[in-house]
Protein backbone atom coordinates (compact mmCIF):
# COMPACT_ATOMS: atom_id res chain seq x y z
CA UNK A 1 0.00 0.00 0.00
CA UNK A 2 1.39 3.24 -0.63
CA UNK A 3 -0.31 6.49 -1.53
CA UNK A 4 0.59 8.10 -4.71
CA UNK A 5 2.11 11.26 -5.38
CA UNK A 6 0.73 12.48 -8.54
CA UNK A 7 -3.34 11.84 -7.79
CA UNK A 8 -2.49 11.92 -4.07
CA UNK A 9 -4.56 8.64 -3.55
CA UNK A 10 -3.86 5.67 -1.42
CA UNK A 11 -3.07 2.40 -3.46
CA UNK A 12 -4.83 -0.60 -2.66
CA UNK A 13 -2.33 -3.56 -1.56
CA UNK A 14 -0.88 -6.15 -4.33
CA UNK A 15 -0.57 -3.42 -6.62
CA UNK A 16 2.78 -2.69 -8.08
CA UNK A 17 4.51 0.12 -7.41
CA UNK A 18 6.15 2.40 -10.75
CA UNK A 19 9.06 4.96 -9.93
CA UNK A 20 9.50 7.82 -12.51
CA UNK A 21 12.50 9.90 -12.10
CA UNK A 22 12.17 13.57 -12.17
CA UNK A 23 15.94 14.78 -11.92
CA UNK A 24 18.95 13.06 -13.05
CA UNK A 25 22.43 14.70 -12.72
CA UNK A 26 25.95 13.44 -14.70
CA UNK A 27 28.04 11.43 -12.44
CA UNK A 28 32.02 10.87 -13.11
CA UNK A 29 33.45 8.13 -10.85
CA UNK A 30 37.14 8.30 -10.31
CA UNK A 31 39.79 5.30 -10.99
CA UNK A 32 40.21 3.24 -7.68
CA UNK A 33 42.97 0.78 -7.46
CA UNK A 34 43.80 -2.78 -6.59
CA UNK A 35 39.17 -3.26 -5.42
CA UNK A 36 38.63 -6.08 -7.70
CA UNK A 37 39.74 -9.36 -6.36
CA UNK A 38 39.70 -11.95 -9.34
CA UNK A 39 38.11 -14.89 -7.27
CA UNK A 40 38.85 -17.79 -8.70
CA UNK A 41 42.79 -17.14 -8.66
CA UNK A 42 44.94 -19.13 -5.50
CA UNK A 43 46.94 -15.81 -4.78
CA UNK A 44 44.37 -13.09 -4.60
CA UNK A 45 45.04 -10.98 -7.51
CA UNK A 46 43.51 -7.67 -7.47
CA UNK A 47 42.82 -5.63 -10.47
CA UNK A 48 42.13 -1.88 -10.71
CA UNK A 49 38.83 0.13 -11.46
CA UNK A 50 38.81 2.58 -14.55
CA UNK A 51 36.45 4.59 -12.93
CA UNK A 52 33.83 6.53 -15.89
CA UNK A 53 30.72 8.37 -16.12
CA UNK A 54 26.94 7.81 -15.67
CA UNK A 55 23.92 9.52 -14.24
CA UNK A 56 22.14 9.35 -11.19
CA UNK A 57 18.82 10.13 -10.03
CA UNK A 58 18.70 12.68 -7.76
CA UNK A 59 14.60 12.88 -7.69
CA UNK A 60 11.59 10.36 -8.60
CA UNK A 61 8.10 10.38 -7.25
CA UNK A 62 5.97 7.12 -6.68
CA UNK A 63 3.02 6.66 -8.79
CA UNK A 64 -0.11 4.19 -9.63
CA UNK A 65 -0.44 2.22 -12.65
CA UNK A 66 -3.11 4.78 -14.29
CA UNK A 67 -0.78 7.52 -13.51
CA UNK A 68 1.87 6.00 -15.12
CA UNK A 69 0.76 5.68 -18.36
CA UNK A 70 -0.45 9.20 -18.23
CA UNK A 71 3.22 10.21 -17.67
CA UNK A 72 4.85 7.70 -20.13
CA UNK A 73 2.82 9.17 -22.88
CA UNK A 74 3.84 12.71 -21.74
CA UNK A 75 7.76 11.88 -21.47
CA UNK A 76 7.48 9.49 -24.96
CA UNK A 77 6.10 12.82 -26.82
């Protein structure tokens, strides 16, 4: 049960709950080294990170299946 915060009403139980982000922000991860530890070698070998870039969501409201599809439609257009 949860209560939805696009029509504000409370969602009955056994229904699924949709996220739908509002905000995302870029994300660069820096290089880390020797944090991957190869498991299946006897001496525990440890290879670096590159590091990269990706996004994260900073905000996403919770909403029922009918206003999902009302905001799919509006982000597809």
């Amino acid at each position: 049960m949860f209560i939805c915060q696009q029509c504000n009403i409370q969602v009955p139980p056994h229904i699924p709950l949709n996220l739908i982000p509002l905000q995302t922000r870029n994300k660069k991860y820096p290089a880390r080294a020797n944090v991957n530890r190869e498991v299946h070698s006897a001496p525990a070998n440890h290879k670096n990170d590159p590091g990269g870039s990706g996004t994260e969501i900073v905000q996403e409201i919770r909403v029922c299946p009918d206003c999902y599809a009302k905001l799919k439609t509006k982000l597809s257009k």
